[in-house]
Protein backbone atom coordinates (compact mmCIF):
# COMPACT_ATOMS: atom_id res chain seq x y z
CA UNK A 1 1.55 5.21 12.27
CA UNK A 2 -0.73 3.30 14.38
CA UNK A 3 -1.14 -0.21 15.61
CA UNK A 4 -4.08 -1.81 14.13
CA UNK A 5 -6.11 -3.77 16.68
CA UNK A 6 -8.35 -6.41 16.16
CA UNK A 7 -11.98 -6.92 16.14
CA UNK A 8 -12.10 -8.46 19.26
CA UNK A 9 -9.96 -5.71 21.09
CA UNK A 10 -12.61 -3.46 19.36
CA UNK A 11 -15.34 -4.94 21.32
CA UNK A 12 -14.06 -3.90 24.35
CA UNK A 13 -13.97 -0.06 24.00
CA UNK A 14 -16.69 2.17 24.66
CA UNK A 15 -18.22 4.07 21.41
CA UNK A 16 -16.71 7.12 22.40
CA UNK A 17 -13.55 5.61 22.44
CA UNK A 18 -14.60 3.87 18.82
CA UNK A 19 -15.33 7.08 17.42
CA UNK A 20 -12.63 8.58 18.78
CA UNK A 21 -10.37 6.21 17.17
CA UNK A 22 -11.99 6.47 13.78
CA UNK A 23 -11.42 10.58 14.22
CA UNK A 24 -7.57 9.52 14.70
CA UNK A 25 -7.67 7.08 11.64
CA UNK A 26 -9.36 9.82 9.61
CA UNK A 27 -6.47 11.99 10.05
CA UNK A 28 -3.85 10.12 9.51
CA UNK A 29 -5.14 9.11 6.10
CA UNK A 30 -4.16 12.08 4.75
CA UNK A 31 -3.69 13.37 1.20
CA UNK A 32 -5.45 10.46 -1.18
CA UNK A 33 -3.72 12.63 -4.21
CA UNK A 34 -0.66 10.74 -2.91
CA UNK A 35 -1.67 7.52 -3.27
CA UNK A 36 0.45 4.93 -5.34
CA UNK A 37 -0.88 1.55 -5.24
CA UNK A 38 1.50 -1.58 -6.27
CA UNK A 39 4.85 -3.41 -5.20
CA UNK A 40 8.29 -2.78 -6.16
CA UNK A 41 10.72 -5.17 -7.04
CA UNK A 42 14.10 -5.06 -8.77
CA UNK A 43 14.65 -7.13 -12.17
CA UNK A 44 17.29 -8.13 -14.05
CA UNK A 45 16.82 -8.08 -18.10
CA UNK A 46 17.96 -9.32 -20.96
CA UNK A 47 18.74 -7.02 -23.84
CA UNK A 48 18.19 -9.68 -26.77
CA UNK A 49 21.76 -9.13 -28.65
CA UNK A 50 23.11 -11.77 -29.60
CA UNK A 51 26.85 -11.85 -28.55
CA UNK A 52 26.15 -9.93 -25.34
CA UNK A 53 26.64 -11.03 -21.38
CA UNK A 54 22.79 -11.49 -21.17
CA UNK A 55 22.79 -13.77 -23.62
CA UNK A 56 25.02 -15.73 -21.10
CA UNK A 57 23.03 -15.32 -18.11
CA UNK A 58 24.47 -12.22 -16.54
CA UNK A 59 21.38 -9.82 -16.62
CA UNK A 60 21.40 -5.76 -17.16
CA UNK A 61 20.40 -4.22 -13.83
CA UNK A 62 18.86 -5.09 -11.28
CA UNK A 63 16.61 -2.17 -12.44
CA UNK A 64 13.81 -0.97 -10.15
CA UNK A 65 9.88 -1.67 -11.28
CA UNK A 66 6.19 -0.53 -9.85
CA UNK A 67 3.89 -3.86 -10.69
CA UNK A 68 0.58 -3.27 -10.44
CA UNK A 69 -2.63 -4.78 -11.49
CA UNK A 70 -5.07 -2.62 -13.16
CA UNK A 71 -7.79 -3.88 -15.83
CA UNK A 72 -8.24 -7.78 -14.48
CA UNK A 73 -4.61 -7.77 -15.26
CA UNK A 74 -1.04 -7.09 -13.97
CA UNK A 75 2.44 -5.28 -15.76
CA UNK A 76 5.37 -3.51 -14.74
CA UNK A 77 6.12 -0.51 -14.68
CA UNK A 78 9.81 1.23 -14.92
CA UNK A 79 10.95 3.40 -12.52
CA UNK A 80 13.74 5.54 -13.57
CA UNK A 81 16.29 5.99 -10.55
CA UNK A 82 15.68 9.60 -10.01
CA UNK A 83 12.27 8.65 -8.88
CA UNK A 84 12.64 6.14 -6.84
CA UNK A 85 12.66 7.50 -3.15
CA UNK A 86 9.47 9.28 -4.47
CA UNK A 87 7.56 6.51 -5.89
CA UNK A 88 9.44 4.12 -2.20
CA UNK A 89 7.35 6.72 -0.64
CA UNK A 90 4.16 7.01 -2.42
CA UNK A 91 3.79 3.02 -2.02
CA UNK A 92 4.85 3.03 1.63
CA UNK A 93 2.20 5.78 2.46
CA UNK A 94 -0.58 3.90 0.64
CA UNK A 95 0.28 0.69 2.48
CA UNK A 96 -0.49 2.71 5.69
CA UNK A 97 -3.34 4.73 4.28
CA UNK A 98 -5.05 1.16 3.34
CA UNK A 99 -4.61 0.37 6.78
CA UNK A 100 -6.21 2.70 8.37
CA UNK A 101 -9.29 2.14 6.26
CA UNK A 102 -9.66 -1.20 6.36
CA UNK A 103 -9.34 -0.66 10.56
CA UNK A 104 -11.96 2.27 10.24
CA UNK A 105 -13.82 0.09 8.35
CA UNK A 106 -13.84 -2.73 10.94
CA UNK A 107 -14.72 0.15 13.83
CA UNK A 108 -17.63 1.11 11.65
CA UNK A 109 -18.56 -2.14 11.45
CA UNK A 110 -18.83 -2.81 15.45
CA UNK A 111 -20.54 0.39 15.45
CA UNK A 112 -23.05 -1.44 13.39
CA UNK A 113 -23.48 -4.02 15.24
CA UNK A 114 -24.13 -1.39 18.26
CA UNK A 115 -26.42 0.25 16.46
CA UNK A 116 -24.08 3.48 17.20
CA UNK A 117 -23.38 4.05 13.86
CA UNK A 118 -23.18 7.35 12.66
């Protein structure tokens, strides 16, 4: 993607350079249909039989998970294995996407401040 650069380095260009940069940022956004929004971590579980290795400490897995927080709250998701370089993706591509708005955002803001906005 892009490097983000801060609000100081911002300063410095022109506002045809700002807005140029925002054009960039726009379009590298892309589709926001493909948008996943959450971290994914492998867990280990217990199955809660009694007699079996979990009970003993040696978890099931490691089995891959989306968490997320939706609703003022967070939970897991499961991720079966055959969609796992899909939903790798999806999260990796949002992580960017967020990026480049919150840098828009910050050129928008300096525009502000300019009075170039628009």
């Amino acid at each position: 993607m892009h490097k983000p650069m801060s609000d100081s380095g911002l300063s410095e260009l022109s506002v045809s350079q700002l807005r140029a940069r925002r054009r960039r940022l726009a379009r590298s956004v892309g589709d926001p249909q493909a948008t996943l929004r959450g971290t994914l971590q492998r867990q280990g579980r217990r199955c809660g039989r009694a007699g079996c290795r979990c009970a003993r400490g040696e978890l099931h897995g490691p089995y891959l998970y989306l968490a997320v927080h939706a609703d003022g709250g967070g939970r897991s998701i499961y991720v079966p294995g055959a969609l796992a370089g899909t939903v790798g993706a999806l999260v990796e591509a949002t992580v960017g996407r967020e990026a480049a708005l919150a840098e828009s955002s910050r050129i928008n803001l300096e525009l502000l401040r300019r009075r170039a906005l628009g």
